[in-house]
N, C-alpha and C. Protein backbone atom coordinates (compact mmCIF):
# COMPACT_ATOMS: atom_id res chain seq x y z
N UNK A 1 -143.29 49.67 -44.19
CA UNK A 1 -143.21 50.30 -45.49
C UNK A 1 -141.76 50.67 -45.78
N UNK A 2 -141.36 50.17 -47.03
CA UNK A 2 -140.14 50.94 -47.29
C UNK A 2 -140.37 51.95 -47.57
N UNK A 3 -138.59 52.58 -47.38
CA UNK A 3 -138.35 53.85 -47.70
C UNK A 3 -137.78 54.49 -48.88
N UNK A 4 -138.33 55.17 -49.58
CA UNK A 4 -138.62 55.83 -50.84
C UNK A 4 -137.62 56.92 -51.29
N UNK A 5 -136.97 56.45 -52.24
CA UNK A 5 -135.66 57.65 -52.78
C UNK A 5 -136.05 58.06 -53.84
N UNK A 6 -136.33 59.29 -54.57
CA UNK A 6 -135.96 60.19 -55.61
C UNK A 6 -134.83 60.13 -56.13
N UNK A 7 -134.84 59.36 -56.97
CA UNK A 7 -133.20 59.67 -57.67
C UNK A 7 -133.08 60.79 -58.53
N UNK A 8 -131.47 61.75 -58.46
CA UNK A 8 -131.40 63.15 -58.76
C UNK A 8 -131.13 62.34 -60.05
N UNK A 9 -131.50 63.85 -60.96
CA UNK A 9 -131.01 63.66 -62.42
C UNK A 9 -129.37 63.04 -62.52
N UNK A 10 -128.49 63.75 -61.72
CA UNK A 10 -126.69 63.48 -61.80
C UNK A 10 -126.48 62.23 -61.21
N UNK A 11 -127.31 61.60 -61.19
CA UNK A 11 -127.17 60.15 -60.63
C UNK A 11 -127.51 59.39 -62.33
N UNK A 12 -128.71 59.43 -62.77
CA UNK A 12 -128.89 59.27 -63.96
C UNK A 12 -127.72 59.29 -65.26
N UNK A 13 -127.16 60.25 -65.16
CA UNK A 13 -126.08 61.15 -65.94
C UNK A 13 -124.85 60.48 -66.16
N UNK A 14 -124.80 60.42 -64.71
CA UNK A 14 -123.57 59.70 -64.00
C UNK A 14 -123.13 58.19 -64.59
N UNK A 15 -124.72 57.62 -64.50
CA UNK A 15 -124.43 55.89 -64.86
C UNK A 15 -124.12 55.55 -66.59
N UNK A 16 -124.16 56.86 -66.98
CA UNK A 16 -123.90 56.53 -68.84
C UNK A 16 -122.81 57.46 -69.04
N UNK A 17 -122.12 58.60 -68.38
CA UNK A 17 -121.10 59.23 -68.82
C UNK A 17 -119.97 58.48 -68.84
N UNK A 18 -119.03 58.19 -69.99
CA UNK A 18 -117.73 57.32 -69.86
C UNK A 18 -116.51 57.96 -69.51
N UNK A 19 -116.83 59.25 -69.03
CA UNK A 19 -115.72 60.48 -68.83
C UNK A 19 -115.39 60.18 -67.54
N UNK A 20 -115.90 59.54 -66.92
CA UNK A 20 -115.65 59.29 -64.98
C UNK A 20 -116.48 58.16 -64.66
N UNK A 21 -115.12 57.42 -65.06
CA UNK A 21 -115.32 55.44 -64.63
C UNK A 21 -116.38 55.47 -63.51
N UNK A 22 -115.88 56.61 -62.19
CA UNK A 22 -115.42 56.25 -61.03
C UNK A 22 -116.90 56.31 -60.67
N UNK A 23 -117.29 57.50 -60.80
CA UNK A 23 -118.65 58.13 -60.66
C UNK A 23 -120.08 57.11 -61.31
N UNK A 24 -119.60 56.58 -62.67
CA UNK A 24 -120.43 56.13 -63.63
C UNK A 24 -120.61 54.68 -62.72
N UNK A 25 -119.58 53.55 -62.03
CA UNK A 25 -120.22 52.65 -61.59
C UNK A 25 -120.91 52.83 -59.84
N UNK A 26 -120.42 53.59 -59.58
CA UNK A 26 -121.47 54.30 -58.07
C UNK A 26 -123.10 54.70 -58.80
N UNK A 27 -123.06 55.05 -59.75
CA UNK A 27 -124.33 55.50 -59.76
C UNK A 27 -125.18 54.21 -59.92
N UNK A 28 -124.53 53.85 -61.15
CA UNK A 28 -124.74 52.21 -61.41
C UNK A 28 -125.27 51.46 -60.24
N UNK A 29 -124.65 51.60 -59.01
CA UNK A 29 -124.79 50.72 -58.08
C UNK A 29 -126.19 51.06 -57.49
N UNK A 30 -125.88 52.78 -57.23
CA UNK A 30 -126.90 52.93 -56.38
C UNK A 30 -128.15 52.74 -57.31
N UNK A 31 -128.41 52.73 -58.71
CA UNK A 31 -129.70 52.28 -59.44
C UNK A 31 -129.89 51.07 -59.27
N UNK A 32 -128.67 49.95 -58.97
CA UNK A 32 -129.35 48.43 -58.93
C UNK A 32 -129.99 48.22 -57.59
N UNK A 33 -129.43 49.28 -56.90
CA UNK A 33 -129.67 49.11 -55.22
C UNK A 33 -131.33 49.65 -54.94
N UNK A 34 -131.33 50.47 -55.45
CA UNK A 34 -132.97 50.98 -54.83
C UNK A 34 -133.88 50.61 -56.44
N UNK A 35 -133.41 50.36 -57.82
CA UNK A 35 -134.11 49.90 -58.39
C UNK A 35 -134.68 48.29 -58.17
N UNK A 36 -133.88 47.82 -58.11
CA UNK A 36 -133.83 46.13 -57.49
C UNK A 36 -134.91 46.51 -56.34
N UNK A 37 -134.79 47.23 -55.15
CA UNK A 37 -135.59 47.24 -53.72
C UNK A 37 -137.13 47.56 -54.80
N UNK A 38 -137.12 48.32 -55.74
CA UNK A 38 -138.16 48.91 -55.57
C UNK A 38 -139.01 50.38 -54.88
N UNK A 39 -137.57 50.89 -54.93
CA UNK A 39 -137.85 52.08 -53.90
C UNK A 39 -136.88 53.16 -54.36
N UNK A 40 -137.40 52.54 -56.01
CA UNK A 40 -136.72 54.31 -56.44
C UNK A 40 -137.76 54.98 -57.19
N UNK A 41 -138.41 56.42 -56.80
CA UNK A 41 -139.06 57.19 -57.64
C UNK A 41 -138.21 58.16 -59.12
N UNK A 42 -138.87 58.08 -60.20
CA UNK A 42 -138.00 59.12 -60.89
C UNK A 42 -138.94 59.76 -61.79
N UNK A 43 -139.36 61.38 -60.88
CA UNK A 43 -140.29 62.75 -61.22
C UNK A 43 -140.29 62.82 -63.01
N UNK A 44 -141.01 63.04 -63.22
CA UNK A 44 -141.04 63.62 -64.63
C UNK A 44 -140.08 64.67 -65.18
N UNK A 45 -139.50 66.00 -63.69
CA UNK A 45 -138.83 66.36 -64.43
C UNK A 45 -137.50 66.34 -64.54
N UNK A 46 -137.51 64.92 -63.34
CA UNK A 46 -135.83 64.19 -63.45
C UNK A 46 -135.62 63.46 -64.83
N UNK A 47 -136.42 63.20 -65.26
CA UNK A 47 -136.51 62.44 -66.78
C UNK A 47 -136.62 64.08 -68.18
N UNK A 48 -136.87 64.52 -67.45
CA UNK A 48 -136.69 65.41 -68.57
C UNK A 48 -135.59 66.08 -68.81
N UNK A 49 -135.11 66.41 -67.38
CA UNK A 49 -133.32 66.89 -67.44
C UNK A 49 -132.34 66.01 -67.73
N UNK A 50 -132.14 64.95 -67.75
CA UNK A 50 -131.75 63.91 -68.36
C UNK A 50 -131.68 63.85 -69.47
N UNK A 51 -132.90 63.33 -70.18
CA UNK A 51 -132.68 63.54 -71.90
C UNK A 51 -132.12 64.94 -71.90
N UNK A 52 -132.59 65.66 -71.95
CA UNK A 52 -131.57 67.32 -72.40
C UNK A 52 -129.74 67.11 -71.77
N UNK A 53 -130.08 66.47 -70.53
CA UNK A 53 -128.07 66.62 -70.11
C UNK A 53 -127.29 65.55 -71.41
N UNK A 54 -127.85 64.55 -71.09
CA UNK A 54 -127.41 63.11 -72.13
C UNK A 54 -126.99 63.95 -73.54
N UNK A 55 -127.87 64.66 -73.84
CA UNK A 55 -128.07 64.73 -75.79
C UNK A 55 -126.95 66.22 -75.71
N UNK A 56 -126.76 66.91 -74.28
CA UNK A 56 -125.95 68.12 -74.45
C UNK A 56 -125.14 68.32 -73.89
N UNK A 57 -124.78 67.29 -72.74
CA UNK A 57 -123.10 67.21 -72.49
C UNK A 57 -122.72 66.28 -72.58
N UNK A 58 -123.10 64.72 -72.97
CA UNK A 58 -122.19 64.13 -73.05
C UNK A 58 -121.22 63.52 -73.82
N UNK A 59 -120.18 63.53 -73.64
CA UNK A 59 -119.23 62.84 -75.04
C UNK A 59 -118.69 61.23 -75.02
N UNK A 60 -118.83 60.77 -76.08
CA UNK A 60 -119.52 60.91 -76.72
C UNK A 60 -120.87 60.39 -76.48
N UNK A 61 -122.03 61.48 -77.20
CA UNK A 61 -123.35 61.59 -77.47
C UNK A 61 -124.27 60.02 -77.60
N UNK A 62 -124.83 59.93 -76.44
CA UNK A 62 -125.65 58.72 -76.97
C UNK A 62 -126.70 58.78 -77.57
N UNK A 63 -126.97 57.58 -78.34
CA UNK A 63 -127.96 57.75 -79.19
C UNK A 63 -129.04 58.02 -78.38
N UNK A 64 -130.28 59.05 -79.34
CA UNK A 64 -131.49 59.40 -78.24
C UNK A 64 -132.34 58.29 -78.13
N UNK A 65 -132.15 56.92 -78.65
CA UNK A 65 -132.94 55.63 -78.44
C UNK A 65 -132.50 55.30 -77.05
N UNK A 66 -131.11 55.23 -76.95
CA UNK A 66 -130.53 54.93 -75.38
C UNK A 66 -131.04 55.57 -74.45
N UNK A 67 -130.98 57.12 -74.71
CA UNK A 67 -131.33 57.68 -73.58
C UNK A 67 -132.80 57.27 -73.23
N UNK A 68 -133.72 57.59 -74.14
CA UNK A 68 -135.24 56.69 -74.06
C UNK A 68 -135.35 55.48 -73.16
N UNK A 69 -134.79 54.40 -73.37
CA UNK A 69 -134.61 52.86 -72.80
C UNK A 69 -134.09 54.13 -71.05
């Protein structure tokens, strides 16, 4: 059986903020890495802190269709 990651909300955050290149393609990675495996969980209320971080810190603001997708 594989092994099963929770991805944190600041991982989420991370892969759409354009404020920190550096951060934004690590997160990137690590979503193609355990999304691709199949062995990423993401809680309901990692999805909910998300839309609220996206729509309230980031600049600039993505549309709330993006954050949705």
């Amino acid at each position: 059986m594989a092994t099963r990651y929770v991805v944190d909300t600041n991982v989420l955050v991370y892969a759409l903020d354009r404020r920190e290149p550096e951060k934004r393609e690590r997160a990137r990675e690590v979503l193609r890495r355990v999304g691709g495996a199949g062995t990423a969980a993401l809680p309901a209320q990692v999805l909910s802190e998300f839309g609220g971080a996206c729509l309230r810190k980031l600049e600039p603001r993505p549309d709330p269709t993006t954050v949705r997708r």
